[in-house]
C-alpha atoms as a PDB file:
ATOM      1  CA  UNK A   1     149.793 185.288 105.304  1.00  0.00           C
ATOM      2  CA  UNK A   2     147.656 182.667 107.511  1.00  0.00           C
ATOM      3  CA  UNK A   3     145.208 184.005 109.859  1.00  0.00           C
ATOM      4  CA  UNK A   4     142.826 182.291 111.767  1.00  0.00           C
ATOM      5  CA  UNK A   5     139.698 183.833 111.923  1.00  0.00           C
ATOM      6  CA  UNK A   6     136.300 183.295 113.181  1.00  0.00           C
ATOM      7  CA  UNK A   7     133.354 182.222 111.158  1.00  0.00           C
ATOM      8  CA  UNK A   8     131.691 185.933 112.100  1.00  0.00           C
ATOM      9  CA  UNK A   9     134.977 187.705 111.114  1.00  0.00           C
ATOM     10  CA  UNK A  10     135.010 186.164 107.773  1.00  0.00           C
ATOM     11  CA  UNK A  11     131.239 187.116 106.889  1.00  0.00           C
ATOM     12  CA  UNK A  12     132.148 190.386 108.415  1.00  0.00           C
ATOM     13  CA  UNK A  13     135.232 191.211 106.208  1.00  0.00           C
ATOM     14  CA  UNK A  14     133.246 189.730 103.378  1.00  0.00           C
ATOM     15  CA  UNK A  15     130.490 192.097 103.240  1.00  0.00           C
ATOM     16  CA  UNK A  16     133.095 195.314 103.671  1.00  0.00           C
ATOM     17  CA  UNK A  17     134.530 194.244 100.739  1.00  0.00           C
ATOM     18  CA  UNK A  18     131.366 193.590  98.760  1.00  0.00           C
ATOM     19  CA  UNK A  19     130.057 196.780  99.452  1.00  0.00           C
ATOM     20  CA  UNK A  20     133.370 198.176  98.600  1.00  0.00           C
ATOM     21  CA  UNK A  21     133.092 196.732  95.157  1.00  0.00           C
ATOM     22  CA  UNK A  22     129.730 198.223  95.182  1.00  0.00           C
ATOM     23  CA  UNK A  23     131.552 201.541  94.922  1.00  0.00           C
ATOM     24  CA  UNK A  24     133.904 200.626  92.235  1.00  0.00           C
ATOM     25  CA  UNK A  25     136.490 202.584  93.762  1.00  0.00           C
ATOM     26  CA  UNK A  26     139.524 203.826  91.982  1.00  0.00           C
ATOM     27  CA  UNK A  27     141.771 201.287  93.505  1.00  0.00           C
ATOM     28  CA  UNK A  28     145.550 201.193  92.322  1.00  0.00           C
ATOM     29  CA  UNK A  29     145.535 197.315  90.055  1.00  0.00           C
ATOM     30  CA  UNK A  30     147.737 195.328  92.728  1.00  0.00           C
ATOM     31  CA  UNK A  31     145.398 196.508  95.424  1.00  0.00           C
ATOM     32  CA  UNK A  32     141.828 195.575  93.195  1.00  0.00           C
ATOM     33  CA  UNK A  33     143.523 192.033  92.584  1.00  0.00           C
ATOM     34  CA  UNK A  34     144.757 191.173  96.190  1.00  0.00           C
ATOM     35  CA  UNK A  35     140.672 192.351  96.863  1.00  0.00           C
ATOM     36  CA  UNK A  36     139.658 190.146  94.632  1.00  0.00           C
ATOM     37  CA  UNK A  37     141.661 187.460  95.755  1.00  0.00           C
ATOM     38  CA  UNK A  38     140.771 187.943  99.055  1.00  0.00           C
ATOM     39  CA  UNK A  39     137.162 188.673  98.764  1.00  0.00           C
ATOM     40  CA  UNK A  40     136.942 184.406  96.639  1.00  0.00           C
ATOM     41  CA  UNK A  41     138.822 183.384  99.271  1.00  0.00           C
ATOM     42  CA  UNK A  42     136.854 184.729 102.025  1.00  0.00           C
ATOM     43  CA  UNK A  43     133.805 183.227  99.835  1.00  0.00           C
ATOM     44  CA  UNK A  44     135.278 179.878  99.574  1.00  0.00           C
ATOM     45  CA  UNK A  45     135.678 179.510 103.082  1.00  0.00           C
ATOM     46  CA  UNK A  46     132.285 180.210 104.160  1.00  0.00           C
ATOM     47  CA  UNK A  47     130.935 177.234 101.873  1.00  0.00           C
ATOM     48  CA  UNK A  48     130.590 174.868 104.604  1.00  0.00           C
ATOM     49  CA  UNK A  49     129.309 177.439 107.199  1.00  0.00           C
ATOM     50  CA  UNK A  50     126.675 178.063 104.409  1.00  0.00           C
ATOM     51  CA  UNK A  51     125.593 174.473 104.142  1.00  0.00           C
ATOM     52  CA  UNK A  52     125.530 173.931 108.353  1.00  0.00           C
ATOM     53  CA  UNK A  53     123.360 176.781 108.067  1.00  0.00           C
ATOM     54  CA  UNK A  54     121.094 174.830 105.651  1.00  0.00           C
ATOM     55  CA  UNK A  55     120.934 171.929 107.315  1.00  0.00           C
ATOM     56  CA  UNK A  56     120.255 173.744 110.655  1.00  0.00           C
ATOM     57  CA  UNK A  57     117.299 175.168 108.651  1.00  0.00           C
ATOM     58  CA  UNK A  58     115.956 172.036 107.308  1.00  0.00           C
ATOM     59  CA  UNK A  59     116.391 170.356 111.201  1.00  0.00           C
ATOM     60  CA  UNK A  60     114.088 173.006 112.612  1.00  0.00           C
ATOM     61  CA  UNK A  61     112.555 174.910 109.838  1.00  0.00           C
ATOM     62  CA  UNK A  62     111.283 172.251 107.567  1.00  0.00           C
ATOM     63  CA  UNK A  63     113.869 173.659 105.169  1.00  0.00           C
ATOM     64  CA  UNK A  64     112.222 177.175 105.068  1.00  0.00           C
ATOM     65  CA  UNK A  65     115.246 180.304 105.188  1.00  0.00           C
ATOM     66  CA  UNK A  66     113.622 182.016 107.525  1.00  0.00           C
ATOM     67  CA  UNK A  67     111.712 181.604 111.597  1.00  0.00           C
ATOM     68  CA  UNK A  68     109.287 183.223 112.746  1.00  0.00           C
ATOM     69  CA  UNK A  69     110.248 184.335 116.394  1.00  0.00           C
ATOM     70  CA  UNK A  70     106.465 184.713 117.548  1.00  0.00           C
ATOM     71  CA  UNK A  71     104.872 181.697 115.572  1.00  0.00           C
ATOM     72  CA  UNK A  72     108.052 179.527 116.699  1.00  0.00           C
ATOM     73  CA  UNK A  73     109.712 180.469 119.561  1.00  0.00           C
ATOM     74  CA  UNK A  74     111.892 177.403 120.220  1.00  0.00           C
ATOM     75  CA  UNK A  75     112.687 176.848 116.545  1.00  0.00           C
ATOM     76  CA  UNK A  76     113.694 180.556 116.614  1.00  0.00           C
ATOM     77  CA  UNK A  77     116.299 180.032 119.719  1.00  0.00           C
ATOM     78  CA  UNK A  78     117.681 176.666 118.384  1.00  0.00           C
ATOM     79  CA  UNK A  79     118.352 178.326 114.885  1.00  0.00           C
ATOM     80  CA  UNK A  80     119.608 180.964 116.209  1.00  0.00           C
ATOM     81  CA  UNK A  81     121.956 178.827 119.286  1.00  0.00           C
ATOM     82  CA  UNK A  82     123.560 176.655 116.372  1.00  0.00           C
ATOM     83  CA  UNK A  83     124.230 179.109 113.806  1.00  0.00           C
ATOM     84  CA  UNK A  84     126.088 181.075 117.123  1.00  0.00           C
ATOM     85  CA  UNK A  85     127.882 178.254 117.754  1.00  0.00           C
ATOM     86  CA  UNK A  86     128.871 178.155 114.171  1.00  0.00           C
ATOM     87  CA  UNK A  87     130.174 181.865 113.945  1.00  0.00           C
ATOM     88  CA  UNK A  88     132.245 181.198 116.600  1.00  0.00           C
ATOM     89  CA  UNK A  89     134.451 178.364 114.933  1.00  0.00           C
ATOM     90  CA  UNK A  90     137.624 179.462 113.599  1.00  0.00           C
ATOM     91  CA  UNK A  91     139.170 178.902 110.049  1.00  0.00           C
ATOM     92  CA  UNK A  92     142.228 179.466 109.094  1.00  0.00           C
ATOM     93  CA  UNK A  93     142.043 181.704 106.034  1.00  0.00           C
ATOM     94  CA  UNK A  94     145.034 183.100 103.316  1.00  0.00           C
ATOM     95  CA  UNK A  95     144.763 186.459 103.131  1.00  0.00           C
ATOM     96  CA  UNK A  96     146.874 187.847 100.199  1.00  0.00           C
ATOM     97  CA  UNK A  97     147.973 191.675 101.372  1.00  0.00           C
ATOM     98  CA  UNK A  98     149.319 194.701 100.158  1.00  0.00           C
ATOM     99  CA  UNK A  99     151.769 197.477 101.232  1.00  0.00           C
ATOM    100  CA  UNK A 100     150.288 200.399 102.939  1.00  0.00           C
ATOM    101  CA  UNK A 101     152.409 202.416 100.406  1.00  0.00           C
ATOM    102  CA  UNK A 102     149.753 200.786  97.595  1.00  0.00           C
ATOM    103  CA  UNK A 103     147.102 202.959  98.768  1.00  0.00           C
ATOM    104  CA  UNK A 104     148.510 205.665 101.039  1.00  0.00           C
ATOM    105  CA  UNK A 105     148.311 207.950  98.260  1.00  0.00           C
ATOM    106  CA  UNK A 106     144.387 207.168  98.031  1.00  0.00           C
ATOM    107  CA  UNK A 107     143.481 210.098 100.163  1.00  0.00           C
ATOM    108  CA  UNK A 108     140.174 210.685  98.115  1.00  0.00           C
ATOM    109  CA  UNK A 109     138.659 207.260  98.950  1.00  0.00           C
ATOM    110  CA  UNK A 110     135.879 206.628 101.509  1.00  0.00           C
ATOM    111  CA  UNK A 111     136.315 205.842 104.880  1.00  0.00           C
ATOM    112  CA  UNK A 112     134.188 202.822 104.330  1.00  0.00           C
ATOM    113  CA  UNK A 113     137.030 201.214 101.583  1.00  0.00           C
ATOM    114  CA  UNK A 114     139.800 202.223 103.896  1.00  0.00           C
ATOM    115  CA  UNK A 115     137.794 199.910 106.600  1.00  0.00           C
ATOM    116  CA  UNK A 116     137.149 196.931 104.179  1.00  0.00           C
ATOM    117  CA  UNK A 117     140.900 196.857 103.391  1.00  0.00           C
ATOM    118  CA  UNK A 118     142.489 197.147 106.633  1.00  0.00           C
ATOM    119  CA  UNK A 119     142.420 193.428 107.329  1.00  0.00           C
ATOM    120  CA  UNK A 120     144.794 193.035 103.948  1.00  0.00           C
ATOM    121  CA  UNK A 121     147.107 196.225 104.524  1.00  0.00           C
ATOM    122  CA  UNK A 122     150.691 195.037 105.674  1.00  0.00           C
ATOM    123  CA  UNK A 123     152.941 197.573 107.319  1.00  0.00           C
END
């Protein structure tokens, strides 16, 4: 299925599902995959928002990762007004899913895998 998401959303779902791998939980095989899937997917999509975030860096950073707020003030706000602007942009994003009857029986899994799958879980 399609869904459009924001550029926040996407980093968002991204890291519950990183940490989730983290876990290793015991995840029926369909459910791992579609994760899988979903987790390159959501990686994919975020390479352009990565590279708008480099080149906001190099525009008012001098190409360092990082601001200092105190030693920069100004640089700080425009980094951080652009890469705003930049979350908020939408994408439209595949997201493979998966039955709720794939991991309904999964009562012994943490709340925090649960969470990271929810986006994925079809009725």
């Amino acid at each position: 299925m399609i869904v459009t998401l924001k550029n926040i959303e996407i980093k968002e779902r991204l890291a519950r599902l990183q940490k989730m791998a983290e876990l290793n939980p015991s995840l029926p095989v369909a459910v791992g995959y579609r994760a899988a899937q979903n987790e390159k997917t959501l990686r994919d999509a975020l390479g352009p928002y990565d590279e708008a975030v480099k080149q906001i860096f190099a525009k008012y950073a001098d190409g360092k990762d990082t601001i200092d707020r105190k030693t920069d003030p100004e640089a700080y706000d425009n980094v951080r007004k652009e890469i705003a602007a930049l979350d908020a942009l939408d994408a439209d994003i595949e997201i493979r899913t998966v039955p709720f009857s794939a991991i309904e029986a999964q009562s012994n899994l943490p709340l925090s895998v649960f969470l990271a799958l929810e986006f994925m879980i079809s009725e």
